[in-house]
C-alpha atoms as a PDB file:
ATOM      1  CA  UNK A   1       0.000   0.000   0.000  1.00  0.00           C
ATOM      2  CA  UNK A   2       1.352   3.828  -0.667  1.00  0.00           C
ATOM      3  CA  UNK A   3       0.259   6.865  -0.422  1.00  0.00           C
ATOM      4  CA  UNK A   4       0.532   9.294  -3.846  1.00  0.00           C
ATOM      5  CA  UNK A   5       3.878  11.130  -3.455  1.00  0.00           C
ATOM      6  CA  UNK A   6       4.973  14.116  -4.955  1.00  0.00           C
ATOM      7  CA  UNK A   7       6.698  12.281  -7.658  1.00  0.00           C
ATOM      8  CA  UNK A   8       4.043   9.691  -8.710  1.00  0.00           C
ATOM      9  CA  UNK A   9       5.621   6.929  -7.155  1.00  0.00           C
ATOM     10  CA  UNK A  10       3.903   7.437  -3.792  1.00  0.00           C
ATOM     11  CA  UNK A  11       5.154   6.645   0.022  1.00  0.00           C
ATOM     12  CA  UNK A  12       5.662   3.137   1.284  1.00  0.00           C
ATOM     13  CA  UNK A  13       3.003   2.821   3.963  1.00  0.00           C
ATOM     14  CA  UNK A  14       5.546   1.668   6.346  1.00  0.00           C
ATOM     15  CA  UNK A  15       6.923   5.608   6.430  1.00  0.00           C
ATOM     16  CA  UNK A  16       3.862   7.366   5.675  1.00  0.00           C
ATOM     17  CA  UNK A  17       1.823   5.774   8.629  1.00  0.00           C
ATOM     18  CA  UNK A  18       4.312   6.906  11.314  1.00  0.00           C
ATOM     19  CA  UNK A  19       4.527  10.197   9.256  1.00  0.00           C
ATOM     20  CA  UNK A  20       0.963  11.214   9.509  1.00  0.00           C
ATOM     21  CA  UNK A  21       0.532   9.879  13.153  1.00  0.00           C
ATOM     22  CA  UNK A  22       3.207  12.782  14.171  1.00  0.00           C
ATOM     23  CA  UNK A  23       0.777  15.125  13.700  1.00  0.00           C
ATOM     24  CA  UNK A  24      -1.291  13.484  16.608  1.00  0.00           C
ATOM     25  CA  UNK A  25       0.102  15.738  19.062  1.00  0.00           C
ATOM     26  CA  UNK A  26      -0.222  18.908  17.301  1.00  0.00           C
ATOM     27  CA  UNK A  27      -3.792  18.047  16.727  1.00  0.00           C
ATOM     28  CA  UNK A  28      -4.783  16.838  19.708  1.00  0.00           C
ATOM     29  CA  UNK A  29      -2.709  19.970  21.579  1.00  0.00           C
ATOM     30  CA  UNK A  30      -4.997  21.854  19.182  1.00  0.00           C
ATOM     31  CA  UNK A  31      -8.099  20.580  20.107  1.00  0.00           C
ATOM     32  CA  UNK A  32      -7.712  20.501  23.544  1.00  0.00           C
ATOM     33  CA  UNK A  33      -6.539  24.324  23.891  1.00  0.00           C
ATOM     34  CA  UNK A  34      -9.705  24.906  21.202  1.00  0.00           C
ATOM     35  CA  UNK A  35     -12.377  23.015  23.199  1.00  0.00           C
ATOM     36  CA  UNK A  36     -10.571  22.468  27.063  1.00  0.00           C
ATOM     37  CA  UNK A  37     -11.101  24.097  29.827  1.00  0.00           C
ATOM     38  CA  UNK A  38      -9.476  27.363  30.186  1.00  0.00           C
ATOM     39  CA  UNK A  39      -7.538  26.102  33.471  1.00  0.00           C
ATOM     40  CA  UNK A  40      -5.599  23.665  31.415  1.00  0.00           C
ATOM     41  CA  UNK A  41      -4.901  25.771  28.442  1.00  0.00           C
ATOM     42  CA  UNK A  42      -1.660  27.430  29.007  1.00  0.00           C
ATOM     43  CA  UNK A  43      -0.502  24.077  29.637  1.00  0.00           C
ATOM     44  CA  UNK A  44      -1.816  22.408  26.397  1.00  0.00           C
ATOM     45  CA  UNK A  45      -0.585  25.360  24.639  1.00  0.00           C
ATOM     46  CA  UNK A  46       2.891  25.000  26.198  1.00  0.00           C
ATOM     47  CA  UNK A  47       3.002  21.331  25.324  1.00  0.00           C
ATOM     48  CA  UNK A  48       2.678  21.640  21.525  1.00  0.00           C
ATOM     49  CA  UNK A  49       5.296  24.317  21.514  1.00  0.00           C
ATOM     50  CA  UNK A  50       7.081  22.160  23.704  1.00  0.00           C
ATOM     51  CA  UNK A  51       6.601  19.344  21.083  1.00  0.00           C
ATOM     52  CA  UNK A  52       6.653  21.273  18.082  1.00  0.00           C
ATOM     53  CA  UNK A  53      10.120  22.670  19.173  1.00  0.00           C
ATOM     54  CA  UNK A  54      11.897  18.466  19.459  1.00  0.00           C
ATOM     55  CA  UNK A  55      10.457  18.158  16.544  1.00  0.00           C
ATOM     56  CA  UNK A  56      11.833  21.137  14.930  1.00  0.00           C
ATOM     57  CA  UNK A  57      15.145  20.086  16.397  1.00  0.00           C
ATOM     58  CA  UNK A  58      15.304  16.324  15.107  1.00  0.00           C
ATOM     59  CA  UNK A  59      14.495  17.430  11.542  1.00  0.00           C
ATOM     60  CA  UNK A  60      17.135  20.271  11.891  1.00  0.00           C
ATOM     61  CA  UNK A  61      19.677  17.355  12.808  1.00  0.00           C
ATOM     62  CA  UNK A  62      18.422  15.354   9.931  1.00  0.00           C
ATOM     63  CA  UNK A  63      19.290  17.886   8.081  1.00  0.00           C
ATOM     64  CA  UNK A  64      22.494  18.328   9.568  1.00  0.00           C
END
């Protein structure tokens, strides 16, 4: 199974699964500032920056 890819070959489910299931966090982070309480907000909010900033530094060292 793959996905369609940029170049028409398409991403080997193995990678795009994984892939798409790293934006879990940033959705769910999302969500619960959106819909939450507004007691645990600042604290959602702060976890998906949080998050979105290991993420920012593994790709960075990928690129590396």
């Amino acid at each position: 199974m793959t996905t369609a890819g940029a170049s028409g070959r398409g991403i080997p489910a193995p990678y795009a699964i994984p892939g798409v299931a790293g934006l879990v966090p940033f959705v769910a982070g999302a969500v619960g500032a959106w819909f939450g309480p507004e007691a645990d907000r600042s604290l959602l909010l702060y976890w998906v920056a949080t998050y979105a900033a290991v993420i920012l530094a593994f790709v960075g060292a990928l690129h590396w």
